[in-house]
PDB file of N, CA and C in Angstrom:
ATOM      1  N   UNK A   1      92.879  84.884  90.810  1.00  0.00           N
ATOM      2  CA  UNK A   1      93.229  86.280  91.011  1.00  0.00           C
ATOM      3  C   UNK A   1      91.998  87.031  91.479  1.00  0.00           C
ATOM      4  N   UNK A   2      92.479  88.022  92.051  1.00  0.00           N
ATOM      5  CA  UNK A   2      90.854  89.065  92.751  1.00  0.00           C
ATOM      6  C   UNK A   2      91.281  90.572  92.499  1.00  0.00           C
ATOM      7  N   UNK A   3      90.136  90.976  91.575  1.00  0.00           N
ATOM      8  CA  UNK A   3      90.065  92.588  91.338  1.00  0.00           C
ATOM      9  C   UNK A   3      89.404  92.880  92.436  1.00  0.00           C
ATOM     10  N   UNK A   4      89.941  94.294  92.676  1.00  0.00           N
ATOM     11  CA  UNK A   4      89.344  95.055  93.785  1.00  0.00           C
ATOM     12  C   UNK A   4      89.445  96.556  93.487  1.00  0.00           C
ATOM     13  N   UNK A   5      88.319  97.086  93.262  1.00  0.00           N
ATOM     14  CA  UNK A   5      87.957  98.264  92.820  1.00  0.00           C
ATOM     15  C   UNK A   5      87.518  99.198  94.262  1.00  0.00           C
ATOM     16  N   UNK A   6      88.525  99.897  94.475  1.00  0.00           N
ATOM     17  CA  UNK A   6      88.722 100.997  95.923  1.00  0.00           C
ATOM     18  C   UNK A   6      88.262 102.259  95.556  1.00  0.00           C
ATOM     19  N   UNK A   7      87.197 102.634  96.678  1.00  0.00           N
ATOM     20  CA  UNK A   7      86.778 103.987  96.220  1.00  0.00           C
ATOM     21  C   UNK A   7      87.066 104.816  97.356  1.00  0.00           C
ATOM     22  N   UNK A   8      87.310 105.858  97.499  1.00  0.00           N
ATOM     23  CA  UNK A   8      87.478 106.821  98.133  1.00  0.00           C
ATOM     24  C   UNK A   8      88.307 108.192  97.935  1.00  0.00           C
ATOM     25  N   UNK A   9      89.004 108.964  98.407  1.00  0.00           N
ATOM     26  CA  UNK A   9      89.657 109.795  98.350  1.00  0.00           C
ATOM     27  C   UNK A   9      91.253 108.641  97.555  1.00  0.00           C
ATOM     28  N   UNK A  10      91.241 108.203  96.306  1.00  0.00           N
ATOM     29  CA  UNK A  10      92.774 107.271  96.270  1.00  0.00           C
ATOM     30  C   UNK A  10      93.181 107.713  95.521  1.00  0.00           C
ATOM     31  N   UNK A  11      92.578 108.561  94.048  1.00  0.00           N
ATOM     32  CA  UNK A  11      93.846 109.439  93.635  1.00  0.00           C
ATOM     33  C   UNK A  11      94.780 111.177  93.615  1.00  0.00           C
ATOM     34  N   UNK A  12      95.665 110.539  93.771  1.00  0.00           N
ATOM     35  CA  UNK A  12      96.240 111.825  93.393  1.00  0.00           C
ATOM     36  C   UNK A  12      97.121 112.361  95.155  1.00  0.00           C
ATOM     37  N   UNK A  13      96.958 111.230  95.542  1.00  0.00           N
ATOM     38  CA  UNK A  13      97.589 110.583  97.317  1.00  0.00           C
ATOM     39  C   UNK A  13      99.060 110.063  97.275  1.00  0.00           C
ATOM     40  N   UNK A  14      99.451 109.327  96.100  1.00  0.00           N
ATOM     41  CA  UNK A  14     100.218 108.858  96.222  1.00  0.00           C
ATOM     42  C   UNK A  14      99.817 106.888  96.352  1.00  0.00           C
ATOM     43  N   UNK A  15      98.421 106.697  96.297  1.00  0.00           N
ATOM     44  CA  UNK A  15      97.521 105.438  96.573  1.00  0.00           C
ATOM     45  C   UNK A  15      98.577 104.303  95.750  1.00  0.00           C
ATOM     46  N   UNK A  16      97.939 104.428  94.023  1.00  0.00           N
ATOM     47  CA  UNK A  16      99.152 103.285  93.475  1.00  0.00           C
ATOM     48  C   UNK A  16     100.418 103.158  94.129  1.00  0.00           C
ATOM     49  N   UNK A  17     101.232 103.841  94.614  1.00  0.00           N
ATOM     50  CA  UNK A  17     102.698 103.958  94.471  1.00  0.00           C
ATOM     51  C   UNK A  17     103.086 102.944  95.972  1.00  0.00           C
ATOM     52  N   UNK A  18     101.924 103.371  96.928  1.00  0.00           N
ATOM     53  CA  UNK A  18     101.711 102.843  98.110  1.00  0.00           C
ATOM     54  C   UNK A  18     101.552 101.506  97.921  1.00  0.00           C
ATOM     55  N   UNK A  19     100.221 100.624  96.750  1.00  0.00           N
ATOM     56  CA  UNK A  19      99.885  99.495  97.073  1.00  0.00           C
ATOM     57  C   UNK A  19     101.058  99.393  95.895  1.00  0.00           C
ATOM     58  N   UNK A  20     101.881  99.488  95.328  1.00  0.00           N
ATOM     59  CA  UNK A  20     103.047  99.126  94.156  1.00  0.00           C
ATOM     60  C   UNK A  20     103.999  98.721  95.417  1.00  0.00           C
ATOM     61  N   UNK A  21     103.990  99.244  96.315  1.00  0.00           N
ATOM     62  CA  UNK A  21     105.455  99.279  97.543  1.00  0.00           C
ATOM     63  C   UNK A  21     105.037  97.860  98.503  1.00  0.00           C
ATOM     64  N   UNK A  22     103.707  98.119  98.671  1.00  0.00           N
ATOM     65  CA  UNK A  22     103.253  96.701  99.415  1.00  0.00           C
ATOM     66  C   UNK A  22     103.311  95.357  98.737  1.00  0.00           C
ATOM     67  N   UNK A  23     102.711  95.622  97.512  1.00  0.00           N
ATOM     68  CA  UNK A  23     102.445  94.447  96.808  1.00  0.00           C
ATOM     69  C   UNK A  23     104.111  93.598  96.882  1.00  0.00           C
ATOM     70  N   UNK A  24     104.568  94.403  96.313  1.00  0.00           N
ATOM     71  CA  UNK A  24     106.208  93.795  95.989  1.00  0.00           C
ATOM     72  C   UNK A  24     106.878  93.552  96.611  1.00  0.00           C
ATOM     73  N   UNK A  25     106.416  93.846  98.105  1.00  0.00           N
ATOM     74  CA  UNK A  25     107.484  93.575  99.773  1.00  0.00           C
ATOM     75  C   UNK A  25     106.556  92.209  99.854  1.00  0.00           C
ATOM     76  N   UNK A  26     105.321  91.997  99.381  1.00  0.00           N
ATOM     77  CA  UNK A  26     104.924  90.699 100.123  1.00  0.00           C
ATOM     78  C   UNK A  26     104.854  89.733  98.529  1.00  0.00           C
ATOM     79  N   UNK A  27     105.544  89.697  97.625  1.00  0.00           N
ATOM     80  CA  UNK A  27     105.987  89.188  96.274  1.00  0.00           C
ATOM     81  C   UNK A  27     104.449  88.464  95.487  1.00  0.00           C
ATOM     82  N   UNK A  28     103.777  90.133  95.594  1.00  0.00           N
ATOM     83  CA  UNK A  28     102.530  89.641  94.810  1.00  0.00           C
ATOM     84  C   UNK A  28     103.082  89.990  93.416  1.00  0.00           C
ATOM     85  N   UNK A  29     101.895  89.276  92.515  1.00  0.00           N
ATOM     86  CA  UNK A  29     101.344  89.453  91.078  1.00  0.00           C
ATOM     87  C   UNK A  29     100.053  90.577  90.613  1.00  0.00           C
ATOM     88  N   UNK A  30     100.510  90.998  89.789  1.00  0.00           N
ATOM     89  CA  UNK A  30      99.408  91.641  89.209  1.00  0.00           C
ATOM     90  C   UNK A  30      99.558  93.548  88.884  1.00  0.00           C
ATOM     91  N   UNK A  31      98.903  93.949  88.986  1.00  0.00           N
ATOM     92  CA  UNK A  31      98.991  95.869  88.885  1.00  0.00           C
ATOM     93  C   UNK A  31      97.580  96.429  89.583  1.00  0.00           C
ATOM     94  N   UNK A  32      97.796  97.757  89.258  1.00  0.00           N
ATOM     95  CA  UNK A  32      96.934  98.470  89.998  1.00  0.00           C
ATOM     96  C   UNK A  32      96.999  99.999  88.941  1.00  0.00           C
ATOM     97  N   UNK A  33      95.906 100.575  88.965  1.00  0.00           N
ATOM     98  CA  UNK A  33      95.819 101.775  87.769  1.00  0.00           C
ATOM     99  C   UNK A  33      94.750 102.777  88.829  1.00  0.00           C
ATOM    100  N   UNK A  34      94.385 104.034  87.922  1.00  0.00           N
ATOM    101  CA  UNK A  34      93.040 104.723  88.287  1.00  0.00           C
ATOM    102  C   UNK A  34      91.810 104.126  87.463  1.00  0.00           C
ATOM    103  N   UNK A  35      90.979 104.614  87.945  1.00  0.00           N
ATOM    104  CA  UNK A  35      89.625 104.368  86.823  1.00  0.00           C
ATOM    105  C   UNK A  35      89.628 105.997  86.600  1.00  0.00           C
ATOM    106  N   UNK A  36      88.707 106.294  85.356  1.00  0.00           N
ATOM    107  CA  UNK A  36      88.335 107.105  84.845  1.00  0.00           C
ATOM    108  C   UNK A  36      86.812 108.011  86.367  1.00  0.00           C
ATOM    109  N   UNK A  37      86.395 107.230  86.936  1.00  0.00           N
ATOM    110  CA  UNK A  37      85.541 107.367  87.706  1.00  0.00           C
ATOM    111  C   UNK A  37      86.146 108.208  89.208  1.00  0.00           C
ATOM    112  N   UNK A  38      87.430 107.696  89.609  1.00  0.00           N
ATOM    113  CA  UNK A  38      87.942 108.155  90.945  1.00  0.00           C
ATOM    114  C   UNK A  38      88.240 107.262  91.385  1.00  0.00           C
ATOM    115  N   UNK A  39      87.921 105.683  91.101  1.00  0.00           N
ATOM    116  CA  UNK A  39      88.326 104.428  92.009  1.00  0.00           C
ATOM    117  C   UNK A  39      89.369 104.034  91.388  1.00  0.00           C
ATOM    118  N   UNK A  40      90.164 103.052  92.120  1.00  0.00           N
ATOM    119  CA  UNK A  40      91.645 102.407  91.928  1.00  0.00           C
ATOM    120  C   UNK A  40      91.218 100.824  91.801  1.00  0.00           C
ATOM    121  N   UNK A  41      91.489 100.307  90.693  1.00  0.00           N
ATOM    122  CA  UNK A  41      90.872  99.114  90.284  1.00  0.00           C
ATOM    123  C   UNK A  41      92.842  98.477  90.366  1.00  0.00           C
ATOM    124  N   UNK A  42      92.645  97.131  91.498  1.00  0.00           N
ATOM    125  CA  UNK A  42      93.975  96.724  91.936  1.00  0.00           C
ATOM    126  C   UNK A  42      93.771  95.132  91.853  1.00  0.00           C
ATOM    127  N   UNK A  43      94.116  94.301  90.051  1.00  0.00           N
ATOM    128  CA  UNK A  43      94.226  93.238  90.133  1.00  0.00           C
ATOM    129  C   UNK A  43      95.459  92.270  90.955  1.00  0.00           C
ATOM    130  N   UNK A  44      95.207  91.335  91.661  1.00  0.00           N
ATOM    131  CA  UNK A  44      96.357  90.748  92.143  1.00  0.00           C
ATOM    132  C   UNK A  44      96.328  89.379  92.773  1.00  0.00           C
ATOM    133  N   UNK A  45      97.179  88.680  92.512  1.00  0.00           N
ATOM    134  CA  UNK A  45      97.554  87.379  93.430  1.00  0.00           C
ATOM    135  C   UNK A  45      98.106  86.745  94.327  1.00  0.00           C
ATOM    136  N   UNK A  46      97.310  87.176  95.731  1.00  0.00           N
ATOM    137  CA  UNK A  46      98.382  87.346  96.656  1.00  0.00           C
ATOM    138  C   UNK A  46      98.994  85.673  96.977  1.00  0.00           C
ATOM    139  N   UNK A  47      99.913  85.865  97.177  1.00  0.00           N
ATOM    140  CA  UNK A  47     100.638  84.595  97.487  1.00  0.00           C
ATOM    141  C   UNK A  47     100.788  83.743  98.858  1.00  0.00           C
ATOM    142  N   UNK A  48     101.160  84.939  99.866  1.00  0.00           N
ATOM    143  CA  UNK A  48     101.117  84.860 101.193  1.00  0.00           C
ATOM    144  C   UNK A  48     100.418  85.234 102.170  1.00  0.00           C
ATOM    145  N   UNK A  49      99.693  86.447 101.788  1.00  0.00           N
ATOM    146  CA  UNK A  49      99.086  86.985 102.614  1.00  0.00           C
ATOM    147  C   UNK A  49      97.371  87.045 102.560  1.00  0.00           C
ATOM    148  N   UNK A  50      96.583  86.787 103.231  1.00  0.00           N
ATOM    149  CA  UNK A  50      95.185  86.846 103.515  1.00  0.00           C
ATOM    150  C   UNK A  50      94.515  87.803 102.768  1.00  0.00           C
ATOM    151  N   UNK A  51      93.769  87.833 101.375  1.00  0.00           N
ATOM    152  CA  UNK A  51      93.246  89.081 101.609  1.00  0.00           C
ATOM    153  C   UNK A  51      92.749  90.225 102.594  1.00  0.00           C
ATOM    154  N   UNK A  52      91.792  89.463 103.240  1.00  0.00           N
ATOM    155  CA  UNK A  52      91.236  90.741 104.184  1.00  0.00           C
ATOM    156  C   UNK A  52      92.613  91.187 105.051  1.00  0.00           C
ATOM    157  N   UNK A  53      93.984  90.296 104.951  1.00  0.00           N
ATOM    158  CA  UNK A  53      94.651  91.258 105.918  1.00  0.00           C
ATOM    159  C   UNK A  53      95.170  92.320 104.510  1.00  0.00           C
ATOM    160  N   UNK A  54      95.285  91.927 103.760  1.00  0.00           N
ATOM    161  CA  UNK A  54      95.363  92.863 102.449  1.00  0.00           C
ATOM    162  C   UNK A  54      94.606  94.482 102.159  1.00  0.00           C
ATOM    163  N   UNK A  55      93.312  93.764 102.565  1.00  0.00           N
ATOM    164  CA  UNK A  55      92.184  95.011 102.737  1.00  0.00           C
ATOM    165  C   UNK A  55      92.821  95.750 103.800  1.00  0.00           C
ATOM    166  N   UNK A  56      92.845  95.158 104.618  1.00  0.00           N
ATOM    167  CA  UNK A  56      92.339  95.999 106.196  1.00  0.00           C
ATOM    168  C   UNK A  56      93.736  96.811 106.154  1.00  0.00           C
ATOM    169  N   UNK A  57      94.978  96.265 105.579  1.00  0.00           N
ATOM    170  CA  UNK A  57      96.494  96.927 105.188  1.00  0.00           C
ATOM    171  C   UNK A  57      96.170  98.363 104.963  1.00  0.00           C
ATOM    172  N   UNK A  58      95.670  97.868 103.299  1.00  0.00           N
ATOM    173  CA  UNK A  58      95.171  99.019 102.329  1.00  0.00           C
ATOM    174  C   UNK A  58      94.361 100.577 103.141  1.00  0.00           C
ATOM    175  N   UNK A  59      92.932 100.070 103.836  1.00  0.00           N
ATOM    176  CA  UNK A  59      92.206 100.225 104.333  1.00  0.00           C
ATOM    177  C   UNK A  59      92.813 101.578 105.242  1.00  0.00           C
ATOM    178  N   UNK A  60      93.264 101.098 106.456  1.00  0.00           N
ATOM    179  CA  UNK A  60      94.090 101.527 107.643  1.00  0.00           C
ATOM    180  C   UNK A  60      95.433 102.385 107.379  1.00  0.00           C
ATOM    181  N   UNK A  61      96.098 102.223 106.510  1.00  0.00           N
ATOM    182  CA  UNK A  61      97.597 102.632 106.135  1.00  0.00           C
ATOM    183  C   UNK A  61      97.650 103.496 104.719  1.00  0.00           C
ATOM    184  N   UNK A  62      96.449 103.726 104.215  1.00  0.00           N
ATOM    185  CA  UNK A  62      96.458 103.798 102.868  1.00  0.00           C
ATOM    186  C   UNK A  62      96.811 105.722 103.191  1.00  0.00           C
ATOM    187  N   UNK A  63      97.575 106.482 102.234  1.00  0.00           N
ATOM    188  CA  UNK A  63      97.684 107.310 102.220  1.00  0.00           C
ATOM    189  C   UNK A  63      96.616 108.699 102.140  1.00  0.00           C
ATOM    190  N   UNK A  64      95.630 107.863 101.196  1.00  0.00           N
ATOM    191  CA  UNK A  64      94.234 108.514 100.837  1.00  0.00           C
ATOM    192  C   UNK A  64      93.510 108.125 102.149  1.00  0.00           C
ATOM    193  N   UNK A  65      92.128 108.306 101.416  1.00  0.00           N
ATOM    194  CA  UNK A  65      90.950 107.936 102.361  1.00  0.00           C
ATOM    195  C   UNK A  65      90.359 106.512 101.464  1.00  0.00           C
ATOM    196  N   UNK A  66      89.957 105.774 101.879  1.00  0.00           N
ATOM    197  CA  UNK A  66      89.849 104.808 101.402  1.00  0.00           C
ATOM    198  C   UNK A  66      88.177 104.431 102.463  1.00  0.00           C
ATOM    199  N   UNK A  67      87.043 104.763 100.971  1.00  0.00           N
ATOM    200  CA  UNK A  67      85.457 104.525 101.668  1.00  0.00           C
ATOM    201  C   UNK A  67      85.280 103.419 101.760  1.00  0.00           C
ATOM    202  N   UNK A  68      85.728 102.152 100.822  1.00  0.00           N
ATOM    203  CA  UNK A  68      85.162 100.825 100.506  1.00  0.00           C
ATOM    204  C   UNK A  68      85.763 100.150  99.673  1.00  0.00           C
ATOM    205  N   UNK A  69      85.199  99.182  99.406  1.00  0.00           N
ATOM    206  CA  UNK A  69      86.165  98.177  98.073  1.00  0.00           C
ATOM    207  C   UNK A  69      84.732  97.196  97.674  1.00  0.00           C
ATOM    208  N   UNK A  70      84.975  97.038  96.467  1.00  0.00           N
ATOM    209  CA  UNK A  70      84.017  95.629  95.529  1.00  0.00           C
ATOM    210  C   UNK A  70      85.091  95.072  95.112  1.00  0.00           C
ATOM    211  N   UNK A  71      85.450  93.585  95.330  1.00  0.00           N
ATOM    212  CA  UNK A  71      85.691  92.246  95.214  1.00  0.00           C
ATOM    213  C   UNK A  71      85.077  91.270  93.687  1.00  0.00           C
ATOM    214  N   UNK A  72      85.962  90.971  93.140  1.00  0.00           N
ATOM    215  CA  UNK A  72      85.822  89.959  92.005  1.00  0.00           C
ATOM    216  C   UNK A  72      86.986  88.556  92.039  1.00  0.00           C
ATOM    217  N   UNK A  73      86.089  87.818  91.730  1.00  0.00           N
ATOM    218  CA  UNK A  73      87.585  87.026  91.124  1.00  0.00           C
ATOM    219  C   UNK A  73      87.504  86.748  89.518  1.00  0.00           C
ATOM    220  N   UNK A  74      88.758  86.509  89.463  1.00  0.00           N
ATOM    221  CA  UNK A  74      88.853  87.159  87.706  1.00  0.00           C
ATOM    222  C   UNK A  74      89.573  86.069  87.300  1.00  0.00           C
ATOM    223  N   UNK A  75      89.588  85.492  85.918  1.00  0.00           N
ATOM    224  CA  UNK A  75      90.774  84.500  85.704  1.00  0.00           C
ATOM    225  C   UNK A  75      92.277  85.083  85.999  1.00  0.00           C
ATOM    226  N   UNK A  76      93.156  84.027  86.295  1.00  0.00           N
ATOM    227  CA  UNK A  76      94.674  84.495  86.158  1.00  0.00           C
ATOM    228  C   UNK A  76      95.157  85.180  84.664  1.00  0.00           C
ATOM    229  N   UNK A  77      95.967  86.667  84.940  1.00  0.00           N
ATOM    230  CA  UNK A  77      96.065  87.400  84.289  1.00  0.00           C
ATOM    231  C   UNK A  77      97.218  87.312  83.533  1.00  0.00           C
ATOM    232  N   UNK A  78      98.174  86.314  84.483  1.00  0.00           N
ATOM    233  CA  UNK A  78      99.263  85.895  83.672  1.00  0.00           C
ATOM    234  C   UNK A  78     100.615  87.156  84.233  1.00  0.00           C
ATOM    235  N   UNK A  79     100.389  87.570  85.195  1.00  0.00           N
ATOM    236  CA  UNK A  79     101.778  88.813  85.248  1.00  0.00           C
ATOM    237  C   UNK A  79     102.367  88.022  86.003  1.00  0.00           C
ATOM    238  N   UNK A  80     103.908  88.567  86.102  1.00  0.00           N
ATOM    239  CA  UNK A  80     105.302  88.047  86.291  1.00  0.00           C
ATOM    240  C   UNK A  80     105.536  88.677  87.579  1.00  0.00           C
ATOM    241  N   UNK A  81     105.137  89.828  87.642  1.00  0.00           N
ATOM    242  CA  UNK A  81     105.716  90.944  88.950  1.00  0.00           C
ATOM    243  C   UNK A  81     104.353  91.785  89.304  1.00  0.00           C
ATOM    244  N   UNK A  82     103.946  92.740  90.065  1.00  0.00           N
ATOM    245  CA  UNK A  82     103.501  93.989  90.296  1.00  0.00           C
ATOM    246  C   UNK A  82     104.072  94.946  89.732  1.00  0.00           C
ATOM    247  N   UNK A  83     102.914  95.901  89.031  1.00  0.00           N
ATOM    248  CA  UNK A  83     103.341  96.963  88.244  1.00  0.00           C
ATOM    249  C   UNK A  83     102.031  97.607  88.569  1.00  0.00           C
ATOM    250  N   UNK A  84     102.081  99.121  88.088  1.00  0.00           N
ATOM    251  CA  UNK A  84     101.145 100.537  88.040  1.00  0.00           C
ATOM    252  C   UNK A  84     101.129 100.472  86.299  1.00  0.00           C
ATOM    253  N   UNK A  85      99.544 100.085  85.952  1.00  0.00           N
ATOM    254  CA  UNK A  85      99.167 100.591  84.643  1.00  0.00           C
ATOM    255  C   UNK A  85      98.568 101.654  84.263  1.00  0.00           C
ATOM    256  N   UNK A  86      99.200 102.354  83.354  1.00  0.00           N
ATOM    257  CA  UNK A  86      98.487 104.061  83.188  1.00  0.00           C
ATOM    258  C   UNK A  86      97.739 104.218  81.964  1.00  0.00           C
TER     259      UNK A  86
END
């Protein structure tokens, strides 16, 4: 799985609701929340699709402004579906 912590203009855009709509059209795993900071920290497992075409999705289409992203990989988290954690 790969966390990706997005900074830019992402809350309060409509950002989660956006990568909640993507994730689940391309039948990823995982969620996506705010941070306390302003960034959108978006664990997930994509199945089919490339990350960077993931990024560059996010990136390009994203409702907000979207400055950058930091990359992790994280153990598997174990989710069933995509969800928004609050």
């Amino acid at each position: 799985m790969k966390k990706v912590i997005v900074s830019g203009d992402v809350q309060g855009v409509g950002f989660r609701y956006f990568v909640l709509k993507h994730c689940r059209r391309m039948n990823c795993r995982g969620w996506v929340r705010n941070l306390f900071d302003g960034t959108v920290e978006i664990v997930l497992d994509l199945k089919d699709e490339p990350l960077d075409d993931f990024l560059d999705y996010v990136k390009k289409e994203s409702p907000g402004y979207v400055y950058g992203y930091n990359l992790e990989d994280i153990p598997d988290q174990n989710c069933k579906s995509f969800e928004i954690h609050f």
